[in-house]
PDB file of N, CA and C in Angstrom:
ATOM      1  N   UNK A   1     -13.441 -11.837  27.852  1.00  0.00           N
ATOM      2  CA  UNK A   1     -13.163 -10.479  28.219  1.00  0.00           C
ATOM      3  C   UNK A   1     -14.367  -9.932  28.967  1.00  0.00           C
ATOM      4  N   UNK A   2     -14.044  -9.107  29.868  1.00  0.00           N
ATOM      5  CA  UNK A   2     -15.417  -8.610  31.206  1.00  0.00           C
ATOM      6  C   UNK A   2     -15.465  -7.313  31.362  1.00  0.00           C
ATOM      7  N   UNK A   3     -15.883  -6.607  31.128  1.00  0.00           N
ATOM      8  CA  UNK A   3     -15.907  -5.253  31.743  1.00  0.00           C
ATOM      9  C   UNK A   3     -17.074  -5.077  32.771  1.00  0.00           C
ATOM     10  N   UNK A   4     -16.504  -3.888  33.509  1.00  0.00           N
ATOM     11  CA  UNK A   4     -18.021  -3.530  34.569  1.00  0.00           C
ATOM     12  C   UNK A   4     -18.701  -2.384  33.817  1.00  0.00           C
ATOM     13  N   UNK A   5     -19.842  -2.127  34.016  1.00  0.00           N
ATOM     14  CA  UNK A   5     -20.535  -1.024  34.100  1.00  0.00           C
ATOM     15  C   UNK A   5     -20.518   0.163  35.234  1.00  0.00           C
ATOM     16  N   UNK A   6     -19.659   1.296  34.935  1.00  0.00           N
ATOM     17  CA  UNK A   6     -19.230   2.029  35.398  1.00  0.00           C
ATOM     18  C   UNK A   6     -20.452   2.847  36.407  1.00  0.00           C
ATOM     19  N   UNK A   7     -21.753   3.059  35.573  1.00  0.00           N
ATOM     20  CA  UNK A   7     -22.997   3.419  36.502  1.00  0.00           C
ATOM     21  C   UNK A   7     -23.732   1.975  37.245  1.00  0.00           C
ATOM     22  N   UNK A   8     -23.410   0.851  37.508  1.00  0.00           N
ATOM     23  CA  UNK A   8     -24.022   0.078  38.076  1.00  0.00           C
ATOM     24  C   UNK A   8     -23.179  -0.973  38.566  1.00  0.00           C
ATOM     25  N   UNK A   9     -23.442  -2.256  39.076  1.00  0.00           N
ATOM     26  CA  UNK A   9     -22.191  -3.635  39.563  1.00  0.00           C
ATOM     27  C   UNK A   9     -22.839  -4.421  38.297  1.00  0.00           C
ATOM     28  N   UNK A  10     -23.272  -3.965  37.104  1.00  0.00           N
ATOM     29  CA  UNK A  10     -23.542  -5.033  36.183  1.00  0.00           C
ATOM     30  C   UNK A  10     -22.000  -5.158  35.403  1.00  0.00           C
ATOM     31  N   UNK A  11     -21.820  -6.601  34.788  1.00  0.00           N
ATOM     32  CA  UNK A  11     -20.790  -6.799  34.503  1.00  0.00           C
ATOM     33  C   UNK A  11     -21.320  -7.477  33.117  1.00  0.00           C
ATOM     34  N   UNK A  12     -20.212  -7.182  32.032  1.00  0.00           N
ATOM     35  CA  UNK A  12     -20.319  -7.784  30.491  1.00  0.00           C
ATOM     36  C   UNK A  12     -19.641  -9.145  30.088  1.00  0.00           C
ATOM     37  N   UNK A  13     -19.513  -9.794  29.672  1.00  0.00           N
ATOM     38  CA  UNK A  13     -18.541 -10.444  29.151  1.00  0.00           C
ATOM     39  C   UNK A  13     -18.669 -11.291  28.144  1.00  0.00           C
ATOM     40  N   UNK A  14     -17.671 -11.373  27.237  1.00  0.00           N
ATOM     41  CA  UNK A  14     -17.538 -11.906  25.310  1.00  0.00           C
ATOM     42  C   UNK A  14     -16.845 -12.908  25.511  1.00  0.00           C
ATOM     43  N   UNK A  15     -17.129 -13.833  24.563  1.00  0.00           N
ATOM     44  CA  UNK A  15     -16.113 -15.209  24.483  1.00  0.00           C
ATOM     45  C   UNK A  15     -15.722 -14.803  22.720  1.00  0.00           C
ATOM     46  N   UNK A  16     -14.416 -15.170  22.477  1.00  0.00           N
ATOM     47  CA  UNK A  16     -14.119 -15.548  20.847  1.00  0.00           C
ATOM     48  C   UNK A  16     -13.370 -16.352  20.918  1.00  0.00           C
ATOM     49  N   UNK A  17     -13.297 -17.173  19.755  1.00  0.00           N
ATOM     50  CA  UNK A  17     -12.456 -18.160  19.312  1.00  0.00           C
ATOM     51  C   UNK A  17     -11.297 -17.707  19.191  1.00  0.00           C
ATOM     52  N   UNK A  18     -10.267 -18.864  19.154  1.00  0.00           N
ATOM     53  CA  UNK A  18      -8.793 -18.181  18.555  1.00  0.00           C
ATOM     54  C   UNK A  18      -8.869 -18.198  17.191  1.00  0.00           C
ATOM     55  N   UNK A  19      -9.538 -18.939  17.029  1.00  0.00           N
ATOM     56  CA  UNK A  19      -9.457 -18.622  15.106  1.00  0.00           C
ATOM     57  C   UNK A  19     -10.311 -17.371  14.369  1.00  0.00           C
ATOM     58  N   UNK A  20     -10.525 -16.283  15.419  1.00  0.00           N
ATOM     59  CA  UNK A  20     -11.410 -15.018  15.379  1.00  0.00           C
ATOM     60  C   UNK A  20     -10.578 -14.625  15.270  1.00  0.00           C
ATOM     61  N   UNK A  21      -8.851 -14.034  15.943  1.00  0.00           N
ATOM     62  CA  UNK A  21      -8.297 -13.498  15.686  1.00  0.00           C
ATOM     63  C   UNK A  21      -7.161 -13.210  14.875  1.00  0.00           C
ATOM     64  N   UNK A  22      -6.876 -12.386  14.337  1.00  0.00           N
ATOM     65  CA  UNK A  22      -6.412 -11.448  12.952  1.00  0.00           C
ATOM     66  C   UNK A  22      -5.013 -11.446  13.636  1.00  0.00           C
ATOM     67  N   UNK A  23      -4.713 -10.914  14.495  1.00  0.00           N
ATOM     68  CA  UNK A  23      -3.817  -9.764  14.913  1.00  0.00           C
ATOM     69  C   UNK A  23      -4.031  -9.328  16.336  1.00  0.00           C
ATOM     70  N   UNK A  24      -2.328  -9.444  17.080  1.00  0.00           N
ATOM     71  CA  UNK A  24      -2.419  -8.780  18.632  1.00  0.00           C
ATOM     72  C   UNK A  24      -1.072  -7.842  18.398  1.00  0.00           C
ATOM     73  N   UNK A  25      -0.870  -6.869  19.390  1.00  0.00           N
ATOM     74  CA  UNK A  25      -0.350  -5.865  19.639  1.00  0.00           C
ATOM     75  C   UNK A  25       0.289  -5.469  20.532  1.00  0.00           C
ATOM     76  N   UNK A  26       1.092  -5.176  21.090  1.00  0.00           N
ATOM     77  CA  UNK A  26       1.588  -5.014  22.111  1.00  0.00           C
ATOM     78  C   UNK A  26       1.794  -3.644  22.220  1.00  0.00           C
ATOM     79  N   UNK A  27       0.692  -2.401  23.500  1.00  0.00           N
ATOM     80  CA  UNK A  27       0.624  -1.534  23.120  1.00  0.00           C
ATOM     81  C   UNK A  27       0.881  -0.527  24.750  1.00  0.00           C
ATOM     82  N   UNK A  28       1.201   0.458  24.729  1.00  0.00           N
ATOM     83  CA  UNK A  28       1.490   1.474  25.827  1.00  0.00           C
ATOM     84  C   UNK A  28      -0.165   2.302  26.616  1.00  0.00           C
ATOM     85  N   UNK A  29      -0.042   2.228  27.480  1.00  0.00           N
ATOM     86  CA  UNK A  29      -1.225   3.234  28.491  1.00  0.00           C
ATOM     87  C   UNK A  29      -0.744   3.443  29.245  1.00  0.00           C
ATOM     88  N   UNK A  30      -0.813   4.958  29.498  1.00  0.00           N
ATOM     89  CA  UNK A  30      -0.419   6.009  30.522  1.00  0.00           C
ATOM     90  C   UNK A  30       0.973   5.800  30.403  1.00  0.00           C
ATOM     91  N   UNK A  31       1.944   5.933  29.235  1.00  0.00           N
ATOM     92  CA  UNK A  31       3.106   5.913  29.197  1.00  0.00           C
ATOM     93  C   UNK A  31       3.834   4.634  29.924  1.00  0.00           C
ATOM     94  N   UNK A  32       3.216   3.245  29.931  1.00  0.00           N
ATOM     95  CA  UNK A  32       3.808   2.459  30.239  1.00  0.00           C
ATOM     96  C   UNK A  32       3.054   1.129  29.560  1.00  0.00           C
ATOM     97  N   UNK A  33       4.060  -0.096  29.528  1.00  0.00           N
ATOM     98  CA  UNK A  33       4.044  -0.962  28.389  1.00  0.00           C
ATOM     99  C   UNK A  33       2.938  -1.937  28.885  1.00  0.00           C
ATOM    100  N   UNK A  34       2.018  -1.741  30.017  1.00  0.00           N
ATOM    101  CA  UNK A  34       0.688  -2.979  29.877  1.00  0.00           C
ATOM    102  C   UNK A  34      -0.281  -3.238  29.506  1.00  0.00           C
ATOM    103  N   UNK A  35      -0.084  -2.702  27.910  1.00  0.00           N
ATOM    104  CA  UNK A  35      -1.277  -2.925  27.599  1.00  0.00           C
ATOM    105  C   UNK A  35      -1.291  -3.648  26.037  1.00  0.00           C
ATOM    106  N   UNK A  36      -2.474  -3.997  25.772  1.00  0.00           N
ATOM    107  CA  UNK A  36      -2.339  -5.398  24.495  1.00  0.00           C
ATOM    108  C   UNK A  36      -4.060  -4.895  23.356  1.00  0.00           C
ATOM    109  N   UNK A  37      -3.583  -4.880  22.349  1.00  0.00           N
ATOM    110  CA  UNK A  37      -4.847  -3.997  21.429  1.00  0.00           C
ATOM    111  C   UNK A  37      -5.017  -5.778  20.529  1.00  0.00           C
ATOM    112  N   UNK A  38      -6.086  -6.209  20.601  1.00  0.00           N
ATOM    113  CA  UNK A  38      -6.467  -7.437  19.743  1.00  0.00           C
ATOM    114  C   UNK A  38      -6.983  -7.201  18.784  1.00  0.00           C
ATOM    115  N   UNK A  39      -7.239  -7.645  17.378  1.00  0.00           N
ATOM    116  CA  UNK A  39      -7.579  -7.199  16.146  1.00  0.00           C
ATOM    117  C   UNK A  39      -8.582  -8.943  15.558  1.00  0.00           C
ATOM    118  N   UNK A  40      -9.892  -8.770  15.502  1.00  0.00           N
ATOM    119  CA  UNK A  40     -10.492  -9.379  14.757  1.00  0.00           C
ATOM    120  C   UNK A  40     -10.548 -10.214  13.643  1.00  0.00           C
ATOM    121  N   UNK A  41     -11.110 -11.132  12.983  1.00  0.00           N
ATOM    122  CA  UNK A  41     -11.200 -10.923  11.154  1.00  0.00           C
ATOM    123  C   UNK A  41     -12.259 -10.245  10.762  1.00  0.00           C
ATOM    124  N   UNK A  42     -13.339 -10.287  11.682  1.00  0.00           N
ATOM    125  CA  UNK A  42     -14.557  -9.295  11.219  1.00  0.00           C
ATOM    126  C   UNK A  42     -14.251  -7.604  11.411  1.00  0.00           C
ATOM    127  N   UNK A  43     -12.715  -7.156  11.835  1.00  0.00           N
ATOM    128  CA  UNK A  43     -12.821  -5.930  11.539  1.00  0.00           C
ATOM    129  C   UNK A  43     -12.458  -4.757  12.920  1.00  0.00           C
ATOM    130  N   UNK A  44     -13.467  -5.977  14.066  1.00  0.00           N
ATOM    131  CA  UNK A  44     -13.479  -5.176  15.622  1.00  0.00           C
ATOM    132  C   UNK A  44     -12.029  -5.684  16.201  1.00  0.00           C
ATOM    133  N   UNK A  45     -11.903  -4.656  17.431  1.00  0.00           N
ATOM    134  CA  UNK A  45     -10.853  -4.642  17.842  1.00  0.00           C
ATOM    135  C   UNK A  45     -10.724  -4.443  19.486  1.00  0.00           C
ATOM    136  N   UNK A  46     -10.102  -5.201  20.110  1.00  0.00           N
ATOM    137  CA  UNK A  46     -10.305  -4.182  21.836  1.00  0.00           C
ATOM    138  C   UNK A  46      -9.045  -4.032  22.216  1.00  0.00           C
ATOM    139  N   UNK A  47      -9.024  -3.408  23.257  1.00  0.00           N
ATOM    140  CA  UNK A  47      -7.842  -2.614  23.651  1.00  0.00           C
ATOM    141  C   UNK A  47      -8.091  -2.916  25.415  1.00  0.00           C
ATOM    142  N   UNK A  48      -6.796  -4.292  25.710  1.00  0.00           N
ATOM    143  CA  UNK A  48      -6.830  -4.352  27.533  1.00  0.00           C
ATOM    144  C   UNK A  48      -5.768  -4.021  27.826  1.00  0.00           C
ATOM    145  N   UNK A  49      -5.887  -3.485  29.291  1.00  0.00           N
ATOM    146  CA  UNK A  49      -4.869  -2.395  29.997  1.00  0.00           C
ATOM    147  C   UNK A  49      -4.859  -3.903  31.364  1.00  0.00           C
ATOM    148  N   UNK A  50      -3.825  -4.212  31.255  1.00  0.00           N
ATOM    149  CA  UNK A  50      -3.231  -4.975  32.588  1.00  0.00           C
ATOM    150  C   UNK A  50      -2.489  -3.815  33.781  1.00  0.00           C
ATOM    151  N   UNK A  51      -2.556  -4.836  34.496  1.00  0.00           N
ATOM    152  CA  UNK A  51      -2.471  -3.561  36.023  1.00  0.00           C
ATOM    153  C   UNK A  51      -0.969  -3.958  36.365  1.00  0.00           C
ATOM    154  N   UNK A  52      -0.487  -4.844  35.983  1.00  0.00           N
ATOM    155  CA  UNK A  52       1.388  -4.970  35.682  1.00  0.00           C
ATOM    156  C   UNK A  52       1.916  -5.936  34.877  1.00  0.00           C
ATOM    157  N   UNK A  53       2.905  -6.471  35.287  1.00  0.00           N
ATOM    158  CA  UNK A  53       3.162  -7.444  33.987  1.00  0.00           C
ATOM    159  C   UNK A  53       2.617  -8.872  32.951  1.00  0.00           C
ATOM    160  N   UNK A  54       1.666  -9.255  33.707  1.00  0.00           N
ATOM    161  CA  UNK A  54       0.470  -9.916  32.918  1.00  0.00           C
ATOM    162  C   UNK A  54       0.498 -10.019  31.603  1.00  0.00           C
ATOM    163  N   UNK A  55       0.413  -8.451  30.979  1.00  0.00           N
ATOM    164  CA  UNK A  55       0.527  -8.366  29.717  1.00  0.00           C
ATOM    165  C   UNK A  55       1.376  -9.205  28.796  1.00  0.00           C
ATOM    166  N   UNK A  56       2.030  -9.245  29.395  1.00  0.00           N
ATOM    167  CA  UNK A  56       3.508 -10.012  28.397  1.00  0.00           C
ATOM    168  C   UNK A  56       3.152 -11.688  28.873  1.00  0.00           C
ATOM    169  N   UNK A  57       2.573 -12.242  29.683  1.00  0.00           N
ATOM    170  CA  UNK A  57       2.018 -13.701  30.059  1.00  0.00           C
ATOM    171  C   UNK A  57       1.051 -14.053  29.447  1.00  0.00           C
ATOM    172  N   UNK A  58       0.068 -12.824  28.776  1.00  0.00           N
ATOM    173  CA  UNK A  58      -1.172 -13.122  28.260  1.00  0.00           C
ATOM    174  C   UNK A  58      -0.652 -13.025  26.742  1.00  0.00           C
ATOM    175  N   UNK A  59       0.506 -12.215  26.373  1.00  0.00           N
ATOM    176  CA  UNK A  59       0.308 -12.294  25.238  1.00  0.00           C
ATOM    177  C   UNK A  59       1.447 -13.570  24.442  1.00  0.00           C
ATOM    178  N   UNK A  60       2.018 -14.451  25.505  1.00  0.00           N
ATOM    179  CA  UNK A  60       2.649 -15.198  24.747  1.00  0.00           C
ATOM    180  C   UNK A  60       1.690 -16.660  24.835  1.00  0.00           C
ATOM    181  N   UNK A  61       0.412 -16.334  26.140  1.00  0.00           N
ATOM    182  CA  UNK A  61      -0.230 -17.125  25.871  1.00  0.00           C
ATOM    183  C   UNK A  61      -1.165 -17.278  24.862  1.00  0.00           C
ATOM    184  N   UNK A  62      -1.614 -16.475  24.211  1.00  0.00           N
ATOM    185  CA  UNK A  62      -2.278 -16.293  22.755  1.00  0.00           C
ATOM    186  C   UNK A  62      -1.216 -16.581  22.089  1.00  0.00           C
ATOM    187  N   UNK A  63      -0.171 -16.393  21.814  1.00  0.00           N
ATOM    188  CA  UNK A  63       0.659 -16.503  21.337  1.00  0.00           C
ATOM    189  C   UNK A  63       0.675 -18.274  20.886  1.00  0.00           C
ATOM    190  N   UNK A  64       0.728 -18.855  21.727  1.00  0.00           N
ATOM    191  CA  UNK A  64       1.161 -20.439  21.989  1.00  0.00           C
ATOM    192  C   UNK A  64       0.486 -21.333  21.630  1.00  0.00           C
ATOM    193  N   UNK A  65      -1.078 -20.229  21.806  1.00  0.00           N
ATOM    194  CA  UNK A  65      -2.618 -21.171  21.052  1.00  0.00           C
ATOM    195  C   UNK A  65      -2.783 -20.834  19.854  1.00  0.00           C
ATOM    196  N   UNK A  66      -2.736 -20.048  19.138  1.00  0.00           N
ATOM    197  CA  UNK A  66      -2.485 -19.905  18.019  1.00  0.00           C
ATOM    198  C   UNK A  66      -1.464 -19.137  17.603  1.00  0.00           C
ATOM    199  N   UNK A  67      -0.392 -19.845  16.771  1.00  0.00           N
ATOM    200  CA  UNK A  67       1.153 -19.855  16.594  1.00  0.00           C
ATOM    201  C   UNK A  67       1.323 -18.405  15.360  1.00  0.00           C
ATOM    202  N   UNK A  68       0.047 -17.943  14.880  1.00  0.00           N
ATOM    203  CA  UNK A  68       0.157 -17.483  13.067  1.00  0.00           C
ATOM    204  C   UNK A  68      -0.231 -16.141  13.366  1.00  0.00           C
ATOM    205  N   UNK A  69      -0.130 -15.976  15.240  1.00  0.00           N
ATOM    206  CA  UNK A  69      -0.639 -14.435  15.764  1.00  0.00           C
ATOM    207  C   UNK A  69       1.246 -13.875  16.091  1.00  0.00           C
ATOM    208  N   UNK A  70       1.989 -15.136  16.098  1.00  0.00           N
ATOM    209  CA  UNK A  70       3.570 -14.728  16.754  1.00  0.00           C
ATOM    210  C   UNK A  70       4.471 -14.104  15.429  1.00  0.00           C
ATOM    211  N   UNK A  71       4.329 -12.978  15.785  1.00  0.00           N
ATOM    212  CA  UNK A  71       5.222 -11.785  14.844  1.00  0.00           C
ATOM    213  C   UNK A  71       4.730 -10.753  14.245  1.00  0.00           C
ATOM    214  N   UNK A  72       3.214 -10.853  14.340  1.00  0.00           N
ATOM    215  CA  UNK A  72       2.221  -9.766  14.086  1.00  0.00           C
ATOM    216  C   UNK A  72       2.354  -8.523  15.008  1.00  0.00           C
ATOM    217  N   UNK A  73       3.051  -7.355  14.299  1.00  0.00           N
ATOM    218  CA  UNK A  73       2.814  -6.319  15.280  1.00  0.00           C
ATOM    219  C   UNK A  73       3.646  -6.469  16.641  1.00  0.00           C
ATOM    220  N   UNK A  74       4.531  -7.023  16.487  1.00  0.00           N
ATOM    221  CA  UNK A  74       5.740  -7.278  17.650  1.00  0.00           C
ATOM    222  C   UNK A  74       7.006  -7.953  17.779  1.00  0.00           C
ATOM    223  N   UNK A  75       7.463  -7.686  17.743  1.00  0.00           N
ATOM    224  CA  UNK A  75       9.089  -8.186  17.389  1.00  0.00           C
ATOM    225  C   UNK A  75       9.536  -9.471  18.596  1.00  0.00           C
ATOM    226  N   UNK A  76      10.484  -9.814  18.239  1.00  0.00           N
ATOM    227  CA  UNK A  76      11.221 -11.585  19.106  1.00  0.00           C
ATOM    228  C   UNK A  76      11.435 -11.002  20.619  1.00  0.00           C
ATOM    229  N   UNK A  77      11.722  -9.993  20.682  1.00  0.00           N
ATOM    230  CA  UNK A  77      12.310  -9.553  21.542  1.00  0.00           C
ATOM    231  C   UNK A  77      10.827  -9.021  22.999  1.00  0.00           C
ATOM    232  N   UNK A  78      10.021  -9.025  22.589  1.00  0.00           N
ATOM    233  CA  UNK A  78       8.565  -8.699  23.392  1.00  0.00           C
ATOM    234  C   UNK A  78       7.976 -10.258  23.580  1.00  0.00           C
ATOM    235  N   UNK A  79       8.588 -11.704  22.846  1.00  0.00           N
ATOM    236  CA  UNK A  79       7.584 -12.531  23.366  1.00  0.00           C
ATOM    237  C   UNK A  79       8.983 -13.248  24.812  1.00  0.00           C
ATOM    238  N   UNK A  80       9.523 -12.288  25.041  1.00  0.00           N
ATOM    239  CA  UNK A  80      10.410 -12.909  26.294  1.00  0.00           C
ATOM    240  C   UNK A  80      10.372 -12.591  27.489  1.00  0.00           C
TER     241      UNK A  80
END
């Protein structure tokens, strides 16, 4: 995951394991469905906003790598 630094062109970026994560989400920004809230085991959490349908590609690809994230916080009908 990368973010920029909004006062500069410096850029961040985190690596985690799949076995870091708890829990994904399938969640709304600016009144529309691209966006995905990830949930930790240590507790932290982030929240990415895709710029169109991505969202739903990224989240069945987590999905696929680790199988025990599919039904958490989203119903059959969102991994299609």
């Amino acid at each position: 995951m990368c973010s920029k630094d909004r006062s500069s062109d410096h850029y961040s970026c985190q690596r985690h394991g799949y076995g870091d994560l708890r829990e994904l989400r399938q969640a709304r920004f600016l009144l529309q469905d691209i966006a995905m809230e990830i949930f930790f085991q240590n507790g932290y959490s982030k929240f990415l906003v895709f710029y169109n349908s991505d969202r739903n590609k990224a989240f069945k690809s987590f999905c696929s790598f680790q199988p025990s994230l599919k039904g958490k916080g989203t119903s059959e009908d969102a991994l299609r």
